[in-house]
Protein backbone atom coordinates (compact mmCIF):
# COMPACT_ATOMS: atom_id res chain seq x y z
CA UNK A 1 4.21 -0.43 -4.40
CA UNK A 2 4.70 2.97 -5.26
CA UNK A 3 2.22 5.53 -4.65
CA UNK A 4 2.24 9.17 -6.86
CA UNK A 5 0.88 12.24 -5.98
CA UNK A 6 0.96 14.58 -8.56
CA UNK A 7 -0.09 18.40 -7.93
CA UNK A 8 0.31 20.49 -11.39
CA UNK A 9 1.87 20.58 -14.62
CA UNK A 10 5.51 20.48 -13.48
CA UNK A 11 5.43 18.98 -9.84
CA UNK A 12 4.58 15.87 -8.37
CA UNK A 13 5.32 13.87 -4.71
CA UNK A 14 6.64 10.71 -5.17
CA UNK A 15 6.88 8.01 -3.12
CA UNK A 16 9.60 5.37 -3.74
CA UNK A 17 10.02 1.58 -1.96
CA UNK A 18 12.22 -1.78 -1.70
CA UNK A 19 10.62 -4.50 -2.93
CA UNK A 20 11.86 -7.52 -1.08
CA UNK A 21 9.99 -10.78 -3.17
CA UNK A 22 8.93 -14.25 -1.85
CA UNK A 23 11.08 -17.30 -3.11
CA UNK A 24 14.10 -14.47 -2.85
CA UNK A 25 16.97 -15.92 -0.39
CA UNK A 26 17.34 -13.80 3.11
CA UNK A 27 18.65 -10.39 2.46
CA UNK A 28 17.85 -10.10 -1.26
CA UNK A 29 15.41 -7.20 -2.82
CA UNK A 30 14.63 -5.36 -5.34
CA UNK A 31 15.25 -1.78 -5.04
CA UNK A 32 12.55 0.39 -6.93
CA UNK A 33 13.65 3.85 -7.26
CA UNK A 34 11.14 6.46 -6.58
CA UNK A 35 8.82 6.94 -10.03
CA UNK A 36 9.45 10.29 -12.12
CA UNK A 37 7.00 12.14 -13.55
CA UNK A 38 9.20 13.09 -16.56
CA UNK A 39 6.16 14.03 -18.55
CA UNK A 40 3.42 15.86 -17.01
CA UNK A 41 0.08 16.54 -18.02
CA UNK A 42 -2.01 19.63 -17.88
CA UNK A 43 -3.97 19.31 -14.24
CA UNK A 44 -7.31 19.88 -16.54
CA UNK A 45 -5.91 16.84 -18.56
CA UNK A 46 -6.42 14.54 -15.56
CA UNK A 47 -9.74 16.67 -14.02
CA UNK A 48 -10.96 15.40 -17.78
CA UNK A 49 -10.62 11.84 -16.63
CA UNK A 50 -12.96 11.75 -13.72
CA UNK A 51 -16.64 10.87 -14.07
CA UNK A 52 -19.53 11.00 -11.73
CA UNK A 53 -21.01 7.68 -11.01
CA UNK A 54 -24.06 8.87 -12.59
CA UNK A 55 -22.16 8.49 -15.78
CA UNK A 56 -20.44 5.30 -15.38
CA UNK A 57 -21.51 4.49 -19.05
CA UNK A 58 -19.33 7.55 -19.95
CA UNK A 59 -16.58 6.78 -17.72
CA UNK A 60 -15.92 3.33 -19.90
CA UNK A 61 -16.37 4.47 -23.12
CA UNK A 62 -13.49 7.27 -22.02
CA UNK A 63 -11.32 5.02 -20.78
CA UNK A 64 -11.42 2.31 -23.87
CA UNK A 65 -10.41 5.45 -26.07
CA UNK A 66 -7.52 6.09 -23.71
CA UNK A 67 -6.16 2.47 -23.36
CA UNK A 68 -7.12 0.99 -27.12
CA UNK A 69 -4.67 -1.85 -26.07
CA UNK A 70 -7.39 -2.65 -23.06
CA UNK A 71 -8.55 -6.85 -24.20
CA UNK A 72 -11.71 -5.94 -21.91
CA UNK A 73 -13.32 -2.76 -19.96
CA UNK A 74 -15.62 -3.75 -17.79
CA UNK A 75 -17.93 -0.94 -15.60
CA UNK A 76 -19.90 -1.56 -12.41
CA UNK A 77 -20.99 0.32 -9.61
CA UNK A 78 -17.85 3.22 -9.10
CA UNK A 79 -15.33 1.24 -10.96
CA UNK A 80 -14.18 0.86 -14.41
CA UNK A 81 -11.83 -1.64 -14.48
CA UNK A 82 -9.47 -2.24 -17.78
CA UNK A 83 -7.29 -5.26 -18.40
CA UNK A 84 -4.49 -5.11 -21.02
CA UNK A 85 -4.12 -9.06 -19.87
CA UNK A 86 -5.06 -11.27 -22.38
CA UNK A 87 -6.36 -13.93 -19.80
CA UNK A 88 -8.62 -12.07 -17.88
CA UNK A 89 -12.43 -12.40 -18.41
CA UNK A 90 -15.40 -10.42 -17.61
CA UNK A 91 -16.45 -12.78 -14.97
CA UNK A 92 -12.67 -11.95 -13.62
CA UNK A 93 -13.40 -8.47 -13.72
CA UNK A 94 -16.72 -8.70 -12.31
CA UNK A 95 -15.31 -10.56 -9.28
CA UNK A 96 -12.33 -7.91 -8.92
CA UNK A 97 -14.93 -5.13 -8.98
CA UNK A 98 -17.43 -6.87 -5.98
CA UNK A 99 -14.30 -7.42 -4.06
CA UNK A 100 -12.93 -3.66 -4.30
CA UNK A 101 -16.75 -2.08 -4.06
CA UNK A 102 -16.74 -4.58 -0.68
CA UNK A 103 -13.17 -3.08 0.49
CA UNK A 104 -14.28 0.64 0.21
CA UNK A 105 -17.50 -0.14 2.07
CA UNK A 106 -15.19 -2.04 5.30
CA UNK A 107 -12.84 0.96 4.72
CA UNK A 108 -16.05 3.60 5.34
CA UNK A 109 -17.30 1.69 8.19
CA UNK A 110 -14.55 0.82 10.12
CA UNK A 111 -12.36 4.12 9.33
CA UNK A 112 -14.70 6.75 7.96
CA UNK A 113 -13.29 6.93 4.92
CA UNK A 114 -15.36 8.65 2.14
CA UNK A 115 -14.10 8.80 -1.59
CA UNK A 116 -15.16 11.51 -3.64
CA UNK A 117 -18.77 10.56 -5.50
CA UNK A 118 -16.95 9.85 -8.67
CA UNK A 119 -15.88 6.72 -10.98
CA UNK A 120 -12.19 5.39 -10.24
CA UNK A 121 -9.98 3.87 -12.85
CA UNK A 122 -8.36 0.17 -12.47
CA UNK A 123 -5.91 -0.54 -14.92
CA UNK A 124 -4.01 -4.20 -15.09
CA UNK A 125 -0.62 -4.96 -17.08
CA UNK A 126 0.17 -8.28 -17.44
CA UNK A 127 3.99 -7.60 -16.88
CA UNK A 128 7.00 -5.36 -16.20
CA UNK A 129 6.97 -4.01 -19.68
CA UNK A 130 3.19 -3.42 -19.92
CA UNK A 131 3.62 -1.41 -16.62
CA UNK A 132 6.44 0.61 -18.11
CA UNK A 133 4.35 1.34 -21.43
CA UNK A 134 1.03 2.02 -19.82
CA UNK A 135 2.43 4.56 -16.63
CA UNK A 136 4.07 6.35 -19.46
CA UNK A 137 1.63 6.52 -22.30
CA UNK A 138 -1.34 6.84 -19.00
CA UNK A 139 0.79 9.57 -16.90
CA UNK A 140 3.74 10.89 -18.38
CA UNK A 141 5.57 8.24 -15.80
CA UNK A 142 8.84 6.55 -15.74
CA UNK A 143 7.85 3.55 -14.33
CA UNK A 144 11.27 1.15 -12.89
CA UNK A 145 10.18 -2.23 -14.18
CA UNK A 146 10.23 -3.27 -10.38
CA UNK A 147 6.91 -1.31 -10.43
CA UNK A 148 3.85 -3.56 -8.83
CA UNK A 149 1.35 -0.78 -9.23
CA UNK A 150 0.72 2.68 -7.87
CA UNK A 151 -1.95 4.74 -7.21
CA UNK A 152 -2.55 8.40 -9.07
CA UNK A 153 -4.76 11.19 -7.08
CA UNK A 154 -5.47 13.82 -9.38
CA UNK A 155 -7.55 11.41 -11.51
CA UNK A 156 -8.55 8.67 -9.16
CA UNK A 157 -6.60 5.65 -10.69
CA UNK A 158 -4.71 2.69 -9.91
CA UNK A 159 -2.62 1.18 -12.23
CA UNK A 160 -1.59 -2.40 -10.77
CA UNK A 161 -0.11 -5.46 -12.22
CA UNK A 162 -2.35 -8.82 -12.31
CA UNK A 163 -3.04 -11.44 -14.40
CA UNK A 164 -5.57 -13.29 -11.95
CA UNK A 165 -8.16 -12.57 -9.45
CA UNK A 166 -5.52 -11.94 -6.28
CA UNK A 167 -6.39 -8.33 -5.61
CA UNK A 168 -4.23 -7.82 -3.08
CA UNK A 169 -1.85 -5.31 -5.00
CA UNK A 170 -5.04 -3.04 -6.05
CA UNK A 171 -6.32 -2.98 -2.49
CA UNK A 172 -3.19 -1.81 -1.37
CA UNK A 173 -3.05 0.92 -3.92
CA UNK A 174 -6.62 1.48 -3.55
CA UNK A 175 -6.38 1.95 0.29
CA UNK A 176 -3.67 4.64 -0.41
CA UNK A 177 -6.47 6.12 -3.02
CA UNK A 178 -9.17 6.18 -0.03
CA UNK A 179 -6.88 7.39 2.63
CA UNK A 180 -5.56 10.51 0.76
CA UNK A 181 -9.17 11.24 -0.51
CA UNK A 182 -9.77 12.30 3.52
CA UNK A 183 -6.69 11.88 4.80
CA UNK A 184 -3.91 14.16 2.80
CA UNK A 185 -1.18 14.03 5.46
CA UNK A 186 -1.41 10.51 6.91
CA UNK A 187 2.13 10.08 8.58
CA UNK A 188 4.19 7.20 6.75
CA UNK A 189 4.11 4.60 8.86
CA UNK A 190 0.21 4.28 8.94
CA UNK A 191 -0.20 5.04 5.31
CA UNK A 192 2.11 1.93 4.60
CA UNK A 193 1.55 -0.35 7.80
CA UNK A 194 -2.19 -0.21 6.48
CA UNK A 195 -2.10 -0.91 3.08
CA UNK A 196 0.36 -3.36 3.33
CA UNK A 197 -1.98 -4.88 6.08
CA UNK A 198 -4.83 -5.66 3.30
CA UNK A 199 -2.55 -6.74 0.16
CA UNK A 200 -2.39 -10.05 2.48
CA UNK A 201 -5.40 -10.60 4.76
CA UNK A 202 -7.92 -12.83 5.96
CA UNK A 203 -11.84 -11.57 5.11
CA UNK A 204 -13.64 -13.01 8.15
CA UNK A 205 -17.76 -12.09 8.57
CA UNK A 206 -16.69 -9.22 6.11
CA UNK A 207 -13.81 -7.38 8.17
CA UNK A 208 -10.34 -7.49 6.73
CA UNK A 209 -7.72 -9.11 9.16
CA UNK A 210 -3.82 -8.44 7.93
CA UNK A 211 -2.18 -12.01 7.34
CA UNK A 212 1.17 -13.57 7.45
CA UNK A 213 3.54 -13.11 4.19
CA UNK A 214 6.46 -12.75 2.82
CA UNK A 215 7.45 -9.40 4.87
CA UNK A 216 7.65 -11.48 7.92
CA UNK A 217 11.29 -12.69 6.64
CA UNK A 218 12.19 -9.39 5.94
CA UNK A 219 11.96 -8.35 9.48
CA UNK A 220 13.75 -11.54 10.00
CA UNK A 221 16.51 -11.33 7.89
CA UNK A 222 16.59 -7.44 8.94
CA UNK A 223 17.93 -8.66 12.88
CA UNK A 224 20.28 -10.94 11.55
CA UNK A 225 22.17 -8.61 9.28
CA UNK A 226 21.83 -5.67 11.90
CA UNK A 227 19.42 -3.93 9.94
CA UNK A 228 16.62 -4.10 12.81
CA UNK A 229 15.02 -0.44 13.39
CA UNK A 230 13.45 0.74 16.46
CA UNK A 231 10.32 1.27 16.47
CA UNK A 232 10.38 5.26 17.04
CA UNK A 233 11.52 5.51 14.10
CA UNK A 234 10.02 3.68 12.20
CA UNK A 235 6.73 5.78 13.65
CA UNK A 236 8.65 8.80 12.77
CA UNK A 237 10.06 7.61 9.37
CA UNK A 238 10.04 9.68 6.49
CA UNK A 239 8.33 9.93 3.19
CA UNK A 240 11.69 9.82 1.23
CA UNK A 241 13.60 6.45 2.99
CA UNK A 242 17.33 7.73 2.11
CA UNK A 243 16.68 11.36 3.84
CA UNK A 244 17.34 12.41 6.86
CA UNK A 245 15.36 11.85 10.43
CA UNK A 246 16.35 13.83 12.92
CA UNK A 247 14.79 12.35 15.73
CA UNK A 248 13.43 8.86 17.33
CA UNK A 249 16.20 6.69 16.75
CA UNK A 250 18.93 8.92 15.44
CA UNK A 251 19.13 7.50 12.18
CA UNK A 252 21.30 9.89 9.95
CA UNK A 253 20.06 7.77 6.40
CA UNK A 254 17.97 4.62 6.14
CA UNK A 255 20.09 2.22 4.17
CA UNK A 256 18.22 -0.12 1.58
CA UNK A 257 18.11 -3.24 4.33
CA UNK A 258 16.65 -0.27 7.20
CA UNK A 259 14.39 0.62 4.12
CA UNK A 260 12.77 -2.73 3.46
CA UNK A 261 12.71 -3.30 7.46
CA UNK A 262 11.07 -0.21 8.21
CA UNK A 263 8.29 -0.67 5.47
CA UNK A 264 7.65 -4.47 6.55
CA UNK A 265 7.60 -3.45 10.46
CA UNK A 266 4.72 -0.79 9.73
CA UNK A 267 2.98 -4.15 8.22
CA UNK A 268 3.08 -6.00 11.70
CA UNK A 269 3.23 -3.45 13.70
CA UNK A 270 -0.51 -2.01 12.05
CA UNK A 271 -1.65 -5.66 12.19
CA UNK A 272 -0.75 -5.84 16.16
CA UNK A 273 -2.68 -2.45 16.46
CA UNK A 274 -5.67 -4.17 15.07
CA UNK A 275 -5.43 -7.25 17.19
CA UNK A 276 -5.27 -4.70 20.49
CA UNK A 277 -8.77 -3.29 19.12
CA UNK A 278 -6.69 0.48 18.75
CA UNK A 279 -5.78 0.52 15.00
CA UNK A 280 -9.11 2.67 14.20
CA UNK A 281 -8.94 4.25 16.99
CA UNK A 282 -5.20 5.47 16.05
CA UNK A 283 -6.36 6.14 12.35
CA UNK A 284 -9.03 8.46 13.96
CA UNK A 285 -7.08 10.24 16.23
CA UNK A 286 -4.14 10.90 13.65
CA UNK A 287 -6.61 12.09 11.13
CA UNK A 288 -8.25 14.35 13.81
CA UNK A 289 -5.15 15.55 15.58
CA UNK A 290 -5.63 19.27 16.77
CA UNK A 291 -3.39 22.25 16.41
CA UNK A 292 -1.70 22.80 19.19
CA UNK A 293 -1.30 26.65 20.33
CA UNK A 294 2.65 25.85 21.02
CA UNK A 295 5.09 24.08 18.08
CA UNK A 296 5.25 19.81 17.93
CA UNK A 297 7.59 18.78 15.88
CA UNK A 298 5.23 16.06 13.68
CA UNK A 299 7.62 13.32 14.69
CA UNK A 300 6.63 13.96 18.50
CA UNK A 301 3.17 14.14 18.08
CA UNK A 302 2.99 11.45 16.29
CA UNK A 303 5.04 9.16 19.23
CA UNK A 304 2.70 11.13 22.05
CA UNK A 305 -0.54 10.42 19.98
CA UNK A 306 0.80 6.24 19.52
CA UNK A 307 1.38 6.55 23.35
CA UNK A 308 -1.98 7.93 24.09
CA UNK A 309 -4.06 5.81 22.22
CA UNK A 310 -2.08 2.36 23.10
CA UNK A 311 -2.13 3.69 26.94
CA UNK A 312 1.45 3.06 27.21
CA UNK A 313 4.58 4.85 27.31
CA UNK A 314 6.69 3.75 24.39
CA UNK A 315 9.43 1.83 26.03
CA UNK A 316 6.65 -0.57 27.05
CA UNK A 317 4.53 -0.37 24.24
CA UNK A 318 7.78 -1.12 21.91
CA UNK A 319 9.02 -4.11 24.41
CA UNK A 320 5.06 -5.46 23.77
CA UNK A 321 5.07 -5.35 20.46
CA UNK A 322 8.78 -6.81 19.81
CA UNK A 323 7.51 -9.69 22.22
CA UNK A 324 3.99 -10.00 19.73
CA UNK A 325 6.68 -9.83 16.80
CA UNK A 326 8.74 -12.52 17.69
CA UNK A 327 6.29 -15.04 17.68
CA UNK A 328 4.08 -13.38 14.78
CA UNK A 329 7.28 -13.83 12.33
CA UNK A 330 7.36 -17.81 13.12
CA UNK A 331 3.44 -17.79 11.60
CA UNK A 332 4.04 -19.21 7.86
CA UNK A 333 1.71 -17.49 4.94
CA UNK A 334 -1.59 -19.00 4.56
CA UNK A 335 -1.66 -19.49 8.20
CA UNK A 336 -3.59 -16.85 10.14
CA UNK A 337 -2.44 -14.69 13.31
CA UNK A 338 -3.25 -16.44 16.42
CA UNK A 339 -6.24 -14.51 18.16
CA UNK A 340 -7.84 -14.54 14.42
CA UNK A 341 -11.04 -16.68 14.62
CA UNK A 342 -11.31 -18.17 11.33
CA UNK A 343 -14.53 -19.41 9.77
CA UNK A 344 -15.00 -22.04 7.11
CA UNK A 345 -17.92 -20.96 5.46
CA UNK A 346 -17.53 -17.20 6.49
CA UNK A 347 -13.86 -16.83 5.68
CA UNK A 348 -11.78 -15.41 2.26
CA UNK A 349 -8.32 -14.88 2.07
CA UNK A 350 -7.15 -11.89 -0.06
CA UNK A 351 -3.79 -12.66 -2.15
CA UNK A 352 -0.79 -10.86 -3.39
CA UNK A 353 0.22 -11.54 -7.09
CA UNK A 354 3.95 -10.97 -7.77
CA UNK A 355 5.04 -11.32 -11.28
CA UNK A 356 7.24 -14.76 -12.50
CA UNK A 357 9.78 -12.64 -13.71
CA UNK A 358 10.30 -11.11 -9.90
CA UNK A 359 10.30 -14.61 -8.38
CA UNK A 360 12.63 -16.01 -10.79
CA UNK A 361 15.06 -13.32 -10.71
CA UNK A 362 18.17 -13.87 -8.14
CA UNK A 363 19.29 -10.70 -6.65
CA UNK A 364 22.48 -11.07 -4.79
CA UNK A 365 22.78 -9.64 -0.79
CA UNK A 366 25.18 -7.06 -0.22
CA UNK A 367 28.82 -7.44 0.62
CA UNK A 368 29.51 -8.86 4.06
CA UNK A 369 25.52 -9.81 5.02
C-alpha cells in the first residue's frame, strides 16, 4: 500500500512498495513504483475538503459532488465513506464505518493517538482501473494499477480498493492516517510493521492482535533466494527502498526481493513486539524521543531506543526474534499466533481483500532464484 504525503502545490513525499500477492508462486511480486503527484492541487484546494464533525451532513453532500460516479455515500460518526462499487450496500458501509470508528478508538487507547476533530474521507474502487481514474481525477495522482490504496494527509482521505466488507486494506491506510496526525516522523519500520500488523489481525475482547498471512512466505522465500535482511537494518531502513543506508547492515541498495523482505519482516517483527507486551511501549518512546544535546545519527537512536525498551542488546534481541520467526512463519493464515487466546464468542478476524486480477496474474521470479 502506498502512502502520500503531499505538502504544497508542487511537492509531495511519496512512499513507494512491493507488493508480493497470495496464490503468487515463491519469489514472485508485484513491484509498485512509488505514486507521482503529476498534478497538484492548490493546498487551499484540499484544506476545502475537510469538515468538522459537527458538519458531517456537509461533509457528504461535498463529497457526492466530488465523486458523482460514487453508487452510495454513506456518513456516520467522523466518516464519510463513498463506494464507486456497484455491490456494496449501505448496510456494507454501515458495518465498514463501526469497524473503522472501533479501530481509531483501540488506536487512542492503546497508543494515544488523537486525529484531528474533523470528518475523514473513505473512498472504494472496485478495481485497478477505478483506482487509476479516481487517484487522478481525486488528487492529481498517477496511480500504478498495482495500487491497493493509499492514504492522503492534507485532506484526511483514504482511497482503498474493496468490493466487500474485509477492511483490512483501509485500516492499514487508516493507521498510517492516525499515526502521521501525531506522529509526523515515525521511523519506517514502525510506520509499516504496524499497519501491516492490522490489515490481517485477530479482534479479541476489542484489542487488535496482528495475524498470520501471506507475508509470512515472503520472509520465507526471502532466506531461500538470499534475500534475508538483518534486522538492523531493517530498523534503520529507509523511506525510499532503492536508496542508500549507510549504516546497520551495510546495505549499499535494497534490491526488489530485500524490498519485499524488509517490508514483511517489520510485519512480524511489530507483531513479536506486541506479544512481548513492548510494542506500545516502543511506539511511545519513539514518538517521545528527546533531543539529545550531542548529534545521533536517527539510525542509532533508533537501534539504542529498540535496545532500551526490549532490555536487550541487539545481537540477542535479533537471535530472539529470528528464533520467534522461525516458528511464526510455519503458522498458516486463518490460524492465530500461538500465545493469542482466542475467544469464540468474543473473537473477529479482520481480512485483507486483494483484487482477482492480482491473484490471477503470474509474475515470473527473477533470473537465477
Amino acid at each position: 500500500m502506498v502512502q502520500i504525503l503531499a505538502t504544497g502545490r508542487a511537492t509531495a513525499r511519496v512512499e513507494g512498495k512491493i507488493y508480493y500477492v497470495a496464490g503468487q508462486r515463491d519469489g514472485g511480486g508485484l513491484d509498485a513504483p512509488p505514486l507521482n503527484v503529476t498534478k497538484p492541487l492548490p493546498v487551499e484546494a484540499y484544506a476545502a475538503r475537510i469538515f468538522p464533525r459537527a458538519r458531517l451532513e456537509d461533509a457528504r453532500a461535498a463529497t457526492s459532488q466530488r465523486v458523482p460516479g460514487a453508487t452510495i455515500v454513506y456518513a456516520s460518526g467522523r466518516f464519510v465513506i463513498a463506494s464507486l462499487s456497484p455491490h456494496h450496500t449501505a448496510s456494507q458501509l454501515a458495518q465498514i464505518s463501526a469497524r473503522l470508528e472501533h479501530f481509531l478508538s483501540y488506536l487512542q487507547d492503546e497508543y494515544g493517538i488523537r486525529m484531528p476533530d474533523s470528518v475523514i474521507t473513505v473512498y472504494l474502487v472496485p478495481d485497478p482501473q477505478a483506482m487509476i481514474k479516481l487517484a487522478s481525477t481525486l488528487h492529481g495522482i498517477s496511480a500504478p494499477p498495482t495500487t491497493l490504496g493509499y492514504a492522503f494527509q492534507n485532506d484526511l482521505s483514504v482511497v482503498c480498493s474493496l468490493t466487500g466488507t474485509a477492511t483490512g486494506t483501509v485500516l492499514h491506510e487508516l493507521f498510517h492516517l492516525a499515526a502521521h496526525a501525531s506522529f509526523g516522523d515515525i521511523p519506517q519500520f514502525l510506520d509499516e510493521g504496524m499497519a501491516r500488523l492490522y490489515e490481517t489481525s485477530t479482534v479479541v475482547d476489542g484489542r487488535y492482535y496482528g495475524a498470520p498471512n501471506w507475508r509470512g512466505k515472503v520472509l520465507k522465500a526471502g532466506r531461500e533466494m538470499g534475500s534475508a535482511v538483518p534486522l538492523p537494518a531493517v530498523i534503520t531502513s529507509p523511506w525510499f527502498a532503492d536508496e542508500p543506508t549507510f549504516s546497520a547492515g551495510n546495505f549499499p541498495h535494497f534490491n526488489m526481493e530485500q524490498q519485499a523482505y524488509v517490508l514483511a519482516a517489520a510485519r512480524y517483527f511489530t507483531i513479536w513486539l506486541q506479544q512481548q507486551h513492548k510494542l506500545a511501549a516502543l511506539f511511545d518512546a519513539m514518538r517521545d524521543r528527546p533531543m539529545s544535546d550531542q548529534y545521533v545519527s536517527a539510525d542509532k537512536q533508533a537501534l539504542q531506543i529498540v535496545e532500551k525498551v526490549a532490555a536487550k542488546p541487539m545481537d540477542q534481541l535479533e537471535r530472539d526474534f529470528g528464533t520467534w520467526l522461525m516458528m511464526a512463519e510455519r503458522v498458516e493464515p486463518g490460524q492465530p499466533f500461538p500465545g493469542v487466546k482466542t475467544i469464540a464468542s468474543h473473537t473477529e478476524t479482520i481480512e485483507k481483500e486483494i483484487p482477482r486480477e492480482f491473484i490471477d496474474r503470474e509474475v515470473p521470479t527473477q533470473s537465477g532464484h
